[in-house]
PDB file of N, CA and C in Angstrom:
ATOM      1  N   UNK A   1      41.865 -14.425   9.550  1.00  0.00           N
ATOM      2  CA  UNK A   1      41.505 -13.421  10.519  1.00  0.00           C
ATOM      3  C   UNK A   1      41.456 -14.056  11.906  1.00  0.00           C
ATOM      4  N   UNK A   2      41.890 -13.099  12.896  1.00  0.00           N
ATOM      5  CA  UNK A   2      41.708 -13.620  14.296  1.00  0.00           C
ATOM      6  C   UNK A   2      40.738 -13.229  14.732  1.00  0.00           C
ATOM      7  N   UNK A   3      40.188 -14.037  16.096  1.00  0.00           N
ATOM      8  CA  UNK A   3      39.322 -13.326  17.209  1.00  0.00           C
ATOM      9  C   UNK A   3      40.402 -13.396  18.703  1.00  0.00           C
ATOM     10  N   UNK A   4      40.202 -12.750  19.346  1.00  0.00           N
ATOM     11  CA  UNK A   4      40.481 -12.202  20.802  1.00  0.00           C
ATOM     12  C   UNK A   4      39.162 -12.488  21.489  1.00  0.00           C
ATOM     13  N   UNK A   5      39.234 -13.461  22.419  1.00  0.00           N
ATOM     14  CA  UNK A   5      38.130 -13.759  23.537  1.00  0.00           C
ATOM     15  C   UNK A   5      39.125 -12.680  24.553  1.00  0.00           C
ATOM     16  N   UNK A   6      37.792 -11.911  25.051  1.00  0.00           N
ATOM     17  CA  UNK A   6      38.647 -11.470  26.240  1.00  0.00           C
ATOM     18  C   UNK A   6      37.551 -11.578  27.350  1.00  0.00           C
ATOM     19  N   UNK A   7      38.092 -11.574  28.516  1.00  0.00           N
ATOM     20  CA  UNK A   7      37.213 -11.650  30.307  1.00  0.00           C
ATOM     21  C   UNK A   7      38.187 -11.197  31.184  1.00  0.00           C
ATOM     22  N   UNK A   8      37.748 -10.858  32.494  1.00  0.00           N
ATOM     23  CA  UNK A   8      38.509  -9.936  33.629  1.00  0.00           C
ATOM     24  C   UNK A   8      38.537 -11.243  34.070  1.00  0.00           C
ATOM     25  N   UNK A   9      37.864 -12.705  33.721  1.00  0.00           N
ATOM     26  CA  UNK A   9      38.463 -13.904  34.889  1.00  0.00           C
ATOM     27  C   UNK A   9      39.223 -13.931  34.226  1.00  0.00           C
ATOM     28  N   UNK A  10      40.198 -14.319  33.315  1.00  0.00           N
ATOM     29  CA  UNK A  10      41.206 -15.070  32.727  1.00  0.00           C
ATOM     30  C   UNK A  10      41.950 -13.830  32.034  1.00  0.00           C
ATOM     31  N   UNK A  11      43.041 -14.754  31.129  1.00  0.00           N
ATOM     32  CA  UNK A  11      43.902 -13.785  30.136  1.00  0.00           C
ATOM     33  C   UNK A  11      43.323 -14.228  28.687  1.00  0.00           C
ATOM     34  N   UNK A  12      42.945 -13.370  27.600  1.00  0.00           N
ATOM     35  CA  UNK A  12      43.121 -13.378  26.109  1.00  0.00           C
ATOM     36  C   UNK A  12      43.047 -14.500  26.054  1.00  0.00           C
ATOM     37  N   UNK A  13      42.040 -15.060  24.675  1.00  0.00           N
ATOM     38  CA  UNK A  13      42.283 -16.169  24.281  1.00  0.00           C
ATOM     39  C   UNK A  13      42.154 -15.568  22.904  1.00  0.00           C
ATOM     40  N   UNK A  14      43.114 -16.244  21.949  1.00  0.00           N
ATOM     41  CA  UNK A  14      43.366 -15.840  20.922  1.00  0.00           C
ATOM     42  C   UNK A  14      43.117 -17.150  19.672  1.00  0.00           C
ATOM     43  N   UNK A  15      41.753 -17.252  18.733  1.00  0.00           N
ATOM     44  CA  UNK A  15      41.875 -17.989  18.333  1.00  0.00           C
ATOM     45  C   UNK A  15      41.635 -17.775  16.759  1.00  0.00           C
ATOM     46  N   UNK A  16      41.783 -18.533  15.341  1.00  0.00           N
ATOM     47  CA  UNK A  16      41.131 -18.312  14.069  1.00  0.00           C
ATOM     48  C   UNK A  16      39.649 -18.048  14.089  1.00  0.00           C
ATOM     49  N   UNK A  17      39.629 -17.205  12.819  1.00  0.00           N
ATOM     50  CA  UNK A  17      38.120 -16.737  13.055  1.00  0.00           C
ATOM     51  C   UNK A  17      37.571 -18.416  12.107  1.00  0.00           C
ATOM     52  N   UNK A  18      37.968 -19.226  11.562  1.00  0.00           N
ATOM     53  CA  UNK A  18      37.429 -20.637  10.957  1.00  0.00           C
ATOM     54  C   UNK A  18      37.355 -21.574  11.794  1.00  0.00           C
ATOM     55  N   UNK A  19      38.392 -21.070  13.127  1.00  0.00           N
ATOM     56  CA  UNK A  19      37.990 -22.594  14.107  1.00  0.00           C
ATOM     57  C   UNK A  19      37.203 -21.647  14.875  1.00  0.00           C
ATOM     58  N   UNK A  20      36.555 -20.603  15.617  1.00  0.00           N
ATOM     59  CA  UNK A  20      36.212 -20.028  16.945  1.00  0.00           C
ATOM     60  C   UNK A  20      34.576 -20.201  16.259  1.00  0.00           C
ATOM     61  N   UNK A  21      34.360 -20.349  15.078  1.00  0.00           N
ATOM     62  CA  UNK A  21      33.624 -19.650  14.095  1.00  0.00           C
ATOM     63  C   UNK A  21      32.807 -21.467  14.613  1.00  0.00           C
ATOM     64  N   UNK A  22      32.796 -22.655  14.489  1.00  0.00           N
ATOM     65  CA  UNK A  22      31.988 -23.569  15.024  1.00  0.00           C
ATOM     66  C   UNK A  22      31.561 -23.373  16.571  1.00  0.00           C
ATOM     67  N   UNK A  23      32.500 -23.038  17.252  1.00  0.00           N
ATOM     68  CA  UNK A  23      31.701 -23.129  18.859  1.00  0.00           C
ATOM     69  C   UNK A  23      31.149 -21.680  19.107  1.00  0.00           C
ATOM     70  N   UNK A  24      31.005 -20.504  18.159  1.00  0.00           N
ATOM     71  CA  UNK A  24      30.173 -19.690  18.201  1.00  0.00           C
ATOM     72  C   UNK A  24      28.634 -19.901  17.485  1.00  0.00           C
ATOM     73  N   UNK A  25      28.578 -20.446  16.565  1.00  0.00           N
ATOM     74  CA  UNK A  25      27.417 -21.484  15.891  1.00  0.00           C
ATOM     75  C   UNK A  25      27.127 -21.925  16.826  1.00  0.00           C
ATOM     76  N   UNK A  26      27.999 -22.615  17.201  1.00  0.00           N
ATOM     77  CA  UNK A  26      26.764 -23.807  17.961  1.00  0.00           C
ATOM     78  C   UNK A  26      26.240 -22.669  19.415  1.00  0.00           C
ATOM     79  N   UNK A  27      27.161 -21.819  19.827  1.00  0.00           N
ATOM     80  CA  UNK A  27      25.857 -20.767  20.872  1.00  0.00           C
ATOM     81  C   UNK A  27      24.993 -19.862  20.104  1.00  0.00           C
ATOM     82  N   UNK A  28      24.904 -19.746  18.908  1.00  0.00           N
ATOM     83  CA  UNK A  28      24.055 -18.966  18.632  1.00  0.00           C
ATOM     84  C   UNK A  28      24.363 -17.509  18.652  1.00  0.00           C
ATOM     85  N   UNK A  29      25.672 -17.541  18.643  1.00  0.00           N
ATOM     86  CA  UNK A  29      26.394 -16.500  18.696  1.00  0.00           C
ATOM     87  C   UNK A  29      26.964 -15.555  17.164  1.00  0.00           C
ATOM     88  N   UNK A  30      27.139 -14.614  16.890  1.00  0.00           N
ATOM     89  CA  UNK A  30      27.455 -13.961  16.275  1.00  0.00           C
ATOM     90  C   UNK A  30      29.465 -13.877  15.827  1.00  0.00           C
ATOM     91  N   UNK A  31      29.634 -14.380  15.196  1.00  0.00           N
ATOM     92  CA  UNK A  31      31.554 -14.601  14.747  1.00  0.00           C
ATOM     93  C   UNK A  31      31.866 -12.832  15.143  1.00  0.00           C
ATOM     94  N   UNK A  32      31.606 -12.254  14.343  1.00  0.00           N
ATOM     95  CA  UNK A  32      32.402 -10.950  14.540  1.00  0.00           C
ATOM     96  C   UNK A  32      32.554 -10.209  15.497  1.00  0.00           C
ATOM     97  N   UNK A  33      31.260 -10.170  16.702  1.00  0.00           N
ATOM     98  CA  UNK A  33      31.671  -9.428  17.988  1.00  0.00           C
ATOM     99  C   UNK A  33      30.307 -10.045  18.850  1.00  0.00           C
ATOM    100  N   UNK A  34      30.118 -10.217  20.335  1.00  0.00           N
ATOM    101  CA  UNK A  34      29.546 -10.507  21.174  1.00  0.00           C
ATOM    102  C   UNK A  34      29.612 -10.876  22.191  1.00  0.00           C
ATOM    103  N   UNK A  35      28.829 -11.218  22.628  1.00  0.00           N
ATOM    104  CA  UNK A  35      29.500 -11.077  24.794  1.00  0.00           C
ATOM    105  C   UNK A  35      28.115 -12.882  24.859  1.00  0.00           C
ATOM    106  N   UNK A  36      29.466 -13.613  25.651  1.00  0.00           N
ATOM    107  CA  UNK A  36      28.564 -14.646  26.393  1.00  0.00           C
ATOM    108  C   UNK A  36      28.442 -13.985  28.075  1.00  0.00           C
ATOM    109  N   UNK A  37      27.097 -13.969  28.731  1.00  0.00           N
ATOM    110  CA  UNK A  37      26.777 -13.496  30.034  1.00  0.00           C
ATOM    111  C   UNK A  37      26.981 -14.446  30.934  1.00  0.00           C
ATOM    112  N   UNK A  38      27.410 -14.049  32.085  1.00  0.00           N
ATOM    113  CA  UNK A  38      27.724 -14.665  33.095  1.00  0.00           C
ATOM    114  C   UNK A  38      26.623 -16.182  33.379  1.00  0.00           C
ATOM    115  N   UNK A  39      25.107 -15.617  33.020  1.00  0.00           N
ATOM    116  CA  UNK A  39      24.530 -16.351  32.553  1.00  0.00           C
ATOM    117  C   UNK A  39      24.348 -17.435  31.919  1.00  0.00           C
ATOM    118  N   UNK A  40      24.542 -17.376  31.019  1.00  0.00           N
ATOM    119  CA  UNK A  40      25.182 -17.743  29.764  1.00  0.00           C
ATOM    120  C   UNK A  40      26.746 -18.988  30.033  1.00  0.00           C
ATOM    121  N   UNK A  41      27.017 -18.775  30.589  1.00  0.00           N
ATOM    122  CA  UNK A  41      28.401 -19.589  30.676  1.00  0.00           C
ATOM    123  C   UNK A  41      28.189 -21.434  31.200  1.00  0.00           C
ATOM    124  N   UNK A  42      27.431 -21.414  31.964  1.00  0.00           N
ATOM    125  CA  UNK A  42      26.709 -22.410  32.118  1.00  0.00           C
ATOM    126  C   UNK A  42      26.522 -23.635  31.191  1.00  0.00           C
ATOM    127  N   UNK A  43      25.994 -23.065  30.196  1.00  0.00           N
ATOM    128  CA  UNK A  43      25.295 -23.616  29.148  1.00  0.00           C
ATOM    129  C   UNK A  43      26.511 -23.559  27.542  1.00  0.00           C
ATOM    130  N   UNK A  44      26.946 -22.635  27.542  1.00  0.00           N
ATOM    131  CA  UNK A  44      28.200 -22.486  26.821  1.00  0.00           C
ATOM    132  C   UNK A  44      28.995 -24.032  27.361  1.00  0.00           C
ATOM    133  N   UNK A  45      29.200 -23.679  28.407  1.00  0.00           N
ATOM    134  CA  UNK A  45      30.253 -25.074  28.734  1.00  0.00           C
ATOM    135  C   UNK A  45      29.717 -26.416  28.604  1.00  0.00           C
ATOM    136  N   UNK A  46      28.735 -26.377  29.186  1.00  0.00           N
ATOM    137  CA  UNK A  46      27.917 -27.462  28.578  1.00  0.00           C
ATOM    138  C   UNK A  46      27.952 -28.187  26.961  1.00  0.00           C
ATOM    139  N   UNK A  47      27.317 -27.273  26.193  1.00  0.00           N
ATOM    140  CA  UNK A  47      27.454 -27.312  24.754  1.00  0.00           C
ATOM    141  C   UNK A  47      28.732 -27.575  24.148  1.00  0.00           C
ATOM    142  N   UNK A  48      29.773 -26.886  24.651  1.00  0.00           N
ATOM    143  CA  UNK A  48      31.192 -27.165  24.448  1.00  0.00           C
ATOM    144  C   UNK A  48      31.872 -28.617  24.546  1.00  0.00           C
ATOM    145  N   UNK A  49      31.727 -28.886  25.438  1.00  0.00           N
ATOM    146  CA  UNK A  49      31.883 -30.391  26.587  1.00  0.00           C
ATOM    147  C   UNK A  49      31.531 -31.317  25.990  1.00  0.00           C
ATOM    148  N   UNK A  50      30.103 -31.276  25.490  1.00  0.00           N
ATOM    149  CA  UNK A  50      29.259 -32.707  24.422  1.00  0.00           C
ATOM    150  C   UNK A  50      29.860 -32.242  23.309  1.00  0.00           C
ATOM    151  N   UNK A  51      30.540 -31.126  22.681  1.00  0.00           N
ATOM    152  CA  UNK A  51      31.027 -31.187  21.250  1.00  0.00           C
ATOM    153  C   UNK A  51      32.556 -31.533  21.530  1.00  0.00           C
ATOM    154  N   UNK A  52      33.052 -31.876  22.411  1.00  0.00           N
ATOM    155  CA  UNK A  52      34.251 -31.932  22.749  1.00  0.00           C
ATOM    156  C   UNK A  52      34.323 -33.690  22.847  1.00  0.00           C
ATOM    157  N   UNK A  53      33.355 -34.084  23.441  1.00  0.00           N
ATOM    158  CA  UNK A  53      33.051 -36.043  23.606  1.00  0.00           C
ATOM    159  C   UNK A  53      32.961 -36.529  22.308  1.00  0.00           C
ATOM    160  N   UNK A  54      31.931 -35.616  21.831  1.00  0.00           N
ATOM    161  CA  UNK A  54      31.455 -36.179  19.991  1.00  0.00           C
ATOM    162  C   UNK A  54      32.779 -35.759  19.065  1.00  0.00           C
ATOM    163  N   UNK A  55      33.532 -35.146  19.770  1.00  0.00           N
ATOM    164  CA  UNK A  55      34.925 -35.249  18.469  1.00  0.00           C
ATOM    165  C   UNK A  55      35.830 -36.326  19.009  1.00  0.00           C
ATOM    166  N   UNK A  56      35.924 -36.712  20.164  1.00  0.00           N
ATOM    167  CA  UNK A  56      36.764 -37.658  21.044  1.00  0.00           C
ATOM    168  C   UNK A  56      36.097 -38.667  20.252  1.00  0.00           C
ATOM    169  N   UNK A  57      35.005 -38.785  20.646  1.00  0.00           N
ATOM    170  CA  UNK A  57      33.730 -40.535  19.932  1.00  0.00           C
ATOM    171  C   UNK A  57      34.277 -40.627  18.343  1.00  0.00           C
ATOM    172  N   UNK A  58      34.616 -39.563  17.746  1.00  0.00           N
ATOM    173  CA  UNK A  58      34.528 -39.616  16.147  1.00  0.00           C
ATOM    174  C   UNK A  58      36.063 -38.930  15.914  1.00  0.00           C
ATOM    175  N   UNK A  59      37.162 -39.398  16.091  1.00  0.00           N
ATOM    176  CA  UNK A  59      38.464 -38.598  16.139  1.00  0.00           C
ATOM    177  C   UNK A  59      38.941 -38.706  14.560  1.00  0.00           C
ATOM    178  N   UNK A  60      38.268 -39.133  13.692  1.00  0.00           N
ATOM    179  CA  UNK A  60      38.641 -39.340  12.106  1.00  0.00           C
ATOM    180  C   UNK A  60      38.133 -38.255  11.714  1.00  0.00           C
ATOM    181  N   UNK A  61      36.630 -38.051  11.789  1.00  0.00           N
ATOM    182  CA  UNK A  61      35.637 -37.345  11.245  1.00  0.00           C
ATOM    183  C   UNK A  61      36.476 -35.584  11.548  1.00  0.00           C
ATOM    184  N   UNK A  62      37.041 -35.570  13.254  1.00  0.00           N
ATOM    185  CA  UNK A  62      37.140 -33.972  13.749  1.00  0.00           C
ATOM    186  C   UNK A  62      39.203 -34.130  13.351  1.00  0.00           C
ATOM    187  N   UNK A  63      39.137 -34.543  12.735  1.00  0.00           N
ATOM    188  CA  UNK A  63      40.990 -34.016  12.320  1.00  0.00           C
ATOM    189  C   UNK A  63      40.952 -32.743  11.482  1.00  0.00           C
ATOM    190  N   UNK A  64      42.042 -32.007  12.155  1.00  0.00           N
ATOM    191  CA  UNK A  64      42.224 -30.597  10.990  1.00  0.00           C
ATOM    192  C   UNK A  64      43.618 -31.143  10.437  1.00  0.00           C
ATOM    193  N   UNK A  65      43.872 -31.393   9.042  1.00  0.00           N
ATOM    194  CA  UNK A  65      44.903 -31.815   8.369  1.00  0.00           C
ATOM    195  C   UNK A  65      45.657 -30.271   7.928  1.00  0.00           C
ATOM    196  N   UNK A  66      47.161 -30.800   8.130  1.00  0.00           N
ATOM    197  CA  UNK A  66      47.770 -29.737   7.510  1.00  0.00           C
ATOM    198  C   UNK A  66      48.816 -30.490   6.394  1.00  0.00           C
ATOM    199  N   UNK A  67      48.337 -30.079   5.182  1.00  0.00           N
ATOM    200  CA  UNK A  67      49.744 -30.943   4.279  1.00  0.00           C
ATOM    201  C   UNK A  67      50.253 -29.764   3.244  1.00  0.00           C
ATOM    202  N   UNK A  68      51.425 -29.635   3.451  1.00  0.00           N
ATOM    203  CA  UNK A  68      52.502 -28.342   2.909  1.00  0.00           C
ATOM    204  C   UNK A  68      53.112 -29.724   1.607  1.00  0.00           C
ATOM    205  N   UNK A  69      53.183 -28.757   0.687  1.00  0.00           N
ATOM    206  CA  UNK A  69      53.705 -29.754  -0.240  1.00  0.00           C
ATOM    207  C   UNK A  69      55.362 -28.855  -0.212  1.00  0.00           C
ATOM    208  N   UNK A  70      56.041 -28.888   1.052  1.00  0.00           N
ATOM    209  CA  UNK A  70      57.634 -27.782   0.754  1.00  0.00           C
ATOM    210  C   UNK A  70      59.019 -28.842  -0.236  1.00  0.00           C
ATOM    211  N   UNK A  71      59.078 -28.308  -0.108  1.00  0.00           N
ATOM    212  CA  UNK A  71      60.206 -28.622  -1.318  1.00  0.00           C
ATOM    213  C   UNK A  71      61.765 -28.383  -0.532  1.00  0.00           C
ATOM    214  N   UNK A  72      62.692 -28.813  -0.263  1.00  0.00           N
ATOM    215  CA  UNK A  72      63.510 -29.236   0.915  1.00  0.00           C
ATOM    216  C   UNK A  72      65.154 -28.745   0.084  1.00  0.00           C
ATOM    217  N   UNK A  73      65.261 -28.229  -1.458  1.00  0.00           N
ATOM    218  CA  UNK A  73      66.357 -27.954  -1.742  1.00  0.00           C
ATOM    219  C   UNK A  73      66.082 -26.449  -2.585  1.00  0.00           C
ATOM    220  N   UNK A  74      66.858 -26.335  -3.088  1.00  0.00           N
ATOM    221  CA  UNK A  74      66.749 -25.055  -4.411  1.00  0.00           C
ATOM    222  C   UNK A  74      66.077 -25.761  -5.836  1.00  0.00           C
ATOM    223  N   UNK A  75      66.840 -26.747  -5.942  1.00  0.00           N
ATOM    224  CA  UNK A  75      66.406 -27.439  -7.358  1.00  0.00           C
ATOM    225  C   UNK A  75      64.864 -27.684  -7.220  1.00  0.00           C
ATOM    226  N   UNK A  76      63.842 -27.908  -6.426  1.00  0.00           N
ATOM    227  CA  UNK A  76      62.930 -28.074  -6.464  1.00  0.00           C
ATOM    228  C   UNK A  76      63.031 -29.531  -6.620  1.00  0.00           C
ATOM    229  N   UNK A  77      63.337 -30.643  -6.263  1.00  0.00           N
ATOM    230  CA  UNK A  77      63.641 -32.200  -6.466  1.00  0.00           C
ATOM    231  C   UNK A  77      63.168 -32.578  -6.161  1.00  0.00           C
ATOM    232  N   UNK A  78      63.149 -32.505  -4.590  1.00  0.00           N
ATOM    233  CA  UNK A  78      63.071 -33.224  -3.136  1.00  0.00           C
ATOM    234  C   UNK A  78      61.580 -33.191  -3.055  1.00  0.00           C
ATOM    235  N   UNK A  79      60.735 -34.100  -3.578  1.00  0.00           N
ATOM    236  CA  UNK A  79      58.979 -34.498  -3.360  1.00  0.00           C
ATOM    237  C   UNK A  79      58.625 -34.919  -2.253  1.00  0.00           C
ATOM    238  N   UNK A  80      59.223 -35.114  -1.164  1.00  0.00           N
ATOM    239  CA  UNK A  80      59.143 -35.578  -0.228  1.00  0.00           C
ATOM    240  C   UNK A  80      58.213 -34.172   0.874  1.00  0.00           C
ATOM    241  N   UNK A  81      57.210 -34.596   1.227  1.00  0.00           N
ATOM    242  CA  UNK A  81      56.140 -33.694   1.931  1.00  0.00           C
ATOM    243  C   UNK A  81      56.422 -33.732   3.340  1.00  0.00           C
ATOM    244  N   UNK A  82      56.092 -32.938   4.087  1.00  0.00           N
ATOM    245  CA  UNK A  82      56.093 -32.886   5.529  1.00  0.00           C
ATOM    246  C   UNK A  82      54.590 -33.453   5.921  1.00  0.00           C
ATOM    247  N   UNK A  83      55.430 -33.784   7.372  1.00  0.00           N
ATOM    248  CA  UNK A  83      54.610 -34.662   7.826  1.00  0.00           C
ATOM    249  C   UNK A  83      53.192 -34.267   7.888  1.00  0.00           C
ATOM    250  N   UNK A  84      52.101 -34.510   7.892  1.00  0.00           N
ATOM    251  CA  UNK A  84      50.562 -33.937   8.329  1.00  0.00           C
ATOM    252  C   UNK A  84      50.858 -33.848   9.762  1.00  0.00           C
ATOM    253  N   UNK A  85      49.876 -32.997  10.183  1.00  0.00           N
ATOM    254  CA  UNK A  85      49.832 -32.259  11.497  1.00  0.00           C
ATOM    255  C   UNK A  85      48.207 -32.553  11.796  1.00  0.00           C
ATOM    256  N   UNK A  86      47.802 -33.252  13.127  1.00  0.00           N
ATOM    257  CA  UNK A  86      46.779 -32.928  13.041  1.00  0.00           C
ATOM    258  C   UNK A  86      46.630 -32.194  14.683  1.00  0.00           C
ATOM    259  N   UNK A  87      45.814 -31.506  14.534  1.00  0.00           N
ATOM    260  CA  UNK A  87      45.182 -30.522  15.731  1.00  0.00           C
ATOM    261  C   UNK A  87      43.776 -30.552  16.488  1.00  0.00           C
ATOM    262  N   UNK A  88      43.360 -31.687  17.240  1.00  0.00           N
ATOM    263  CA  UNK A  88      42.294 -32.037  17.347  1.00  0.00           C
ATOM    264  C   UNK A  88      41.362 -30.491  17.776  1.00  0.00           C
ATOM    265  N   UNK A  89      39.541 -30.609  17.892  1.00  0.00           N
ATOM    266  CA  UNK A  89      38.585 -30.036  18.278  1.00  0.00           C
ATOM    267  C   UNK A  89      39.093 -29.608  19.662  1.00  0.00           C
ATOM    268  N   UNK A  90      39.083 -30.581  20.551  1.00  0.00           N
ATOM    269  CA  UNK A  90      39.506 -30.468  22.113  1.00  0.00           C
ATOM    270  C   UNK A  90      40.892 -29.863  22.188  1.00  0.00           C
ATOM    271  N   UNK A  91      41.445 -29.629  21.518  1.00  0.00           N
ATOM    272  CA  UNK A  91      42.891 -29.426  21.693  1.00  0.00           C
ATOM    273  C   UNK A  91      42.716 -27.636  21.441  1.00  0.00           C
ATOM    274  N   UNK A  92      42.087 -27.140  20.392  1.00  0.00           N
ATOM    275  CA  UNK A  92      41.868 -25.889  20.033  1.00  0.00           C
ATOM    276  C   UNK A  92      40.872 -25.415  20.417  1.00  0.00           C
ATOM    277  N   UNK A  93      39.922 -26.297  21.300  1.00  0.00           N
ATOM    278  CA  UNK A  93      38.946 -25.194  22.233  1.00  0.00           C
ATOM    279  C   UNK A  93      39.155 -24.695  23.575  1.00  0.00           C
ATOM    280  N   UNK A  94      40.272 -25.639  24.046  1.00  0.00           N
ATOM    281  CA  UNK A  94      40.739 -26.227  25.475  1.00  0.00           C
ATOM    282  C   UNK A  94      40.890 -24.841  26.204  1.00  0.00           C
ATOM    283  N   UNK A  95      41.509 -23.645  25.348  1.00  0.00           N
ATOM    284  CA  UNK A  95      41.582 -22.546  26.294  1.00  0.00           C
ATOM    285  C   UNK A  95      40.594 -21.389  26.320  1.00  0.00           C
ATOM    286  N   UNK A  96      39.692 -21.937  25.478  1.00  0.00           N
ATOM    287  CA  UNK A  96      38.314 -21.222  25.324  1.00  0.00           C
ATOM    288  C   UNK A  96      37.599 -21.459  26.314  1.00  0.00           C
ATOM    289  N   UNK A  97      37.819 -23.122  26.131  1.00  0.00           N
ATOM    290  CA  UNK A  97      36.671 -23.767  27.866  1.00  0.00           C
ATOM    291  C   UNK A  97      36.792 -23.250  29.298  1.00  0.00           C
ATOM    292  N   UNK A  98      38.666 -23.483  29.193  1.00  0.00           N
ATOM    293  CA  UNK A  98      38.810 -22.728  30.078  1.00  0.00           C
ATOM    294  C   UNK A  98      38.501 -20.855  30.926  1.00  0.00           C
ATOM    295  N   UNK A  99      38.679 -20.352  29.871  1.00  0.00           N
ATOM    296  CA  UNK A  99      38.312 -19.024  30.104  1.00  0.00           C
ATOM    297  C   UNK A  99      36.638 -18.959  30.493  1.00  0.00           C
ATOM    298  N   UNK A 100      35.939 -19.501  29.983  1.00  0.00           N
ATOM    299  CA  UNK A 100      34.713 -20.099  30.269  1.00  0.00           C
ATOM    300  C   UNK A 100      34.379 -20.711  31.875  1.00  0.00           C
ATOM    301  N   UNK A 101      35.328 -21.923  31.947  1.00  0.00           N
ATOM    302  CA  UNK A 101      35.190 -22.138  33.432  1.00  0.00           C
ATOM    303  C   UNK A 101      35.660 -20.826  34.645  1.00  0.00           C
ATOM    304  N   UNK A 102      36.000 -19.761  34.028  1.00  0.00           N
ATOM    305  CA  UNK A 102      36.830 -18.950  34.960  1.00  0.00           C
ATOM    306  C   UNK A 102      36.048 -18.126  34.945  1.00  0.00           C
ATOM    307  N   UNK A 103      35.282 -17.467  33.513  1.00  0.00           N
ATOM    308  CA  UNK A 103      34.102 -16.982  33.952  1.00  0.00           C
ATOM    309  C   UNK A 103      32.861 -16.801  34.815  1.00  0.00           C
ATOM    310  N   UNK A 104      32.779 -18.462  34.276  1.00  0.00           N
ATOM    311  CA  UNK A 104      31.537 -19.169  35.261  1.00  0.00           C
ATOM    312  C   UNK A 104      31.445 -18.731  36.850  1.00  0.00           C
ATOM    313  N   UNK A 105      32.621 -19.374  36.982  1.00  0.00           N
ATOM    314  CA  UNK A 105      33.273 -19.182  38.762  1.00  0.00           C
ATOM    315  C   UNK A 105      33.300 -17.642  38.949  1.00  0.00           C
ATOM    316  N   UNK A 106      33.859 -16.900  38.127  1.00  0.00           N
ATOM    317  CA  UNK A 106      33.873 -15.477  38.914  1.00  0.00           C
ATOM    318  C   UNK A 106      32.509 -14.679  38.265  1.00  0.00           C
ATOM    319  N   UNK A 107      31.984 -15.292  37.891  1.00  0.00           N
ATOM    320  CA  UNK A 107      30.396 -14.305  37.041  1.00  0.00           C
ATOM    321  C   UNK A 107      30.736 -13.140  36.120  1.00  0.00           C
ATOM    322  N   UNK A 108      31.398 -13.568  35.515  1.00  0.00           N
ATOM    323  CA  UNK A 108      32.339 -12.494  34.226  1.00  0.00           C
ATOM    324  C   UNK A 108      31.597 -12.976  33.070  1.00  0.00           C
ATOM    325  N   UNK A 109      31.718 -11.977  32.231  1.00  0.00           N
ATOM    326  CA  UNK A 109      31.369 -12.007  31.042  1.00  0.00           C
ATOM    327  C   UNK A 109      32.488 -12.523  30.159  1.00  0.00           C
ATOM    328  N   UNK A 110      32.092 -12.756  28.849  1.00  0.00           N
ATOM    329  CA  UNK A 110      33.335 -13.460  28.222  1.00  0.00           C
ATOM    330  C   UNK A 110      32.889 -12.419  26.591  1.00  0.00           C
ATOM    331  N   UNK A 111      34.008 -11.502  26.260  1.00  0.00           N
ATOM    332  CA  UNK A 111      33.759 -10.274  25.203  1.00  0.00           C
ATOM    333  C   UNK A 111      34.330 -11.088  23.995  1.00  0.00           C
ATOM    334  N   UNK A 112      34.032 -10.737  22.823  1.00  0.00           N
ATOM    335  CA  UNK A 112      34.928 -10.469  21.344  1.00  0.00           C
ATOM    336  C   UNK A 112      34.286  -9.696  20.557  1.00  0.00           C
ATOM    337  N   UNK A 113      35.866  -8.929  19.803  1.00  0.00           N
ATOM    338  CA  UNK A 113      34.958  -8.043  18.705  1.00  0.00           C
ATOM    339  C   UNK A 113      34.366  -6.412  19.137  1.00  0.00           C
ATOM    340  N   UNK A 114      34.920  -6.804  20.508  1.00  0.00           N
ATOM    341  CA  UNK A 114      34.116  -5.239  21.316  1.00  0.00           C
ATOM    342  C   UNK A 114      35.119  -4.220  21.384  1.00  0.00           C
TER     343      UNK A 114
END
């Protein structure tokens, strides 16, 4: 399932509801629908920022692995796996933060779920 961050500072941010679903935890926020306040953004970024250092400090611990076991002919032969993919914390919040910093600056609210 997706979420849609939306705000009048920025454009759509479009992210999984399993990754959006930690940096809404950690505000105390609700996954399925809620509004961070202009208020609010401050401290959002904040919180974001130190969870963004502590995955940088610990880059083993915050890997999202992707391993496809595909199979590369018809015969089904070819065992040979594709490569792992990894997608760091900072990498998949990066346009969340941002919409956040754009908030901040223009005193917008930041919606999902609404």
């Amino acid at each position: 399932m997706l979420i849609t961050f939306k705000s009048k500072a920025s454009t759509e941010v479009t992210m999984y509801k399993e990754h959006a679903r930690r940096v809404l935890e950690m505000l105390d926020k609700n996954v399925d629908q809620g509004i961070i306040t202009p208020a609010e953004t401050a401290h959002a970024i904040a919180l974001i920022e130190a969870a963004v250092a502590e995955s940088k400090a610990h880059p083993v611990s915050e890997e999202v692995k992707r391993d496809i076991d595909a199979h590369h002919n018809d015969d089904r032969d070819d065992n040979d796996h594709e490569k792992v993919e990894t997608v760091s914390f900072s990498t998949r919040v990066y346009p969340l933060l941002e919409m956040l910093h754009a908030a901040h600056k223009m005193q917008r609210e930041v919606m999902w779920g609404i």
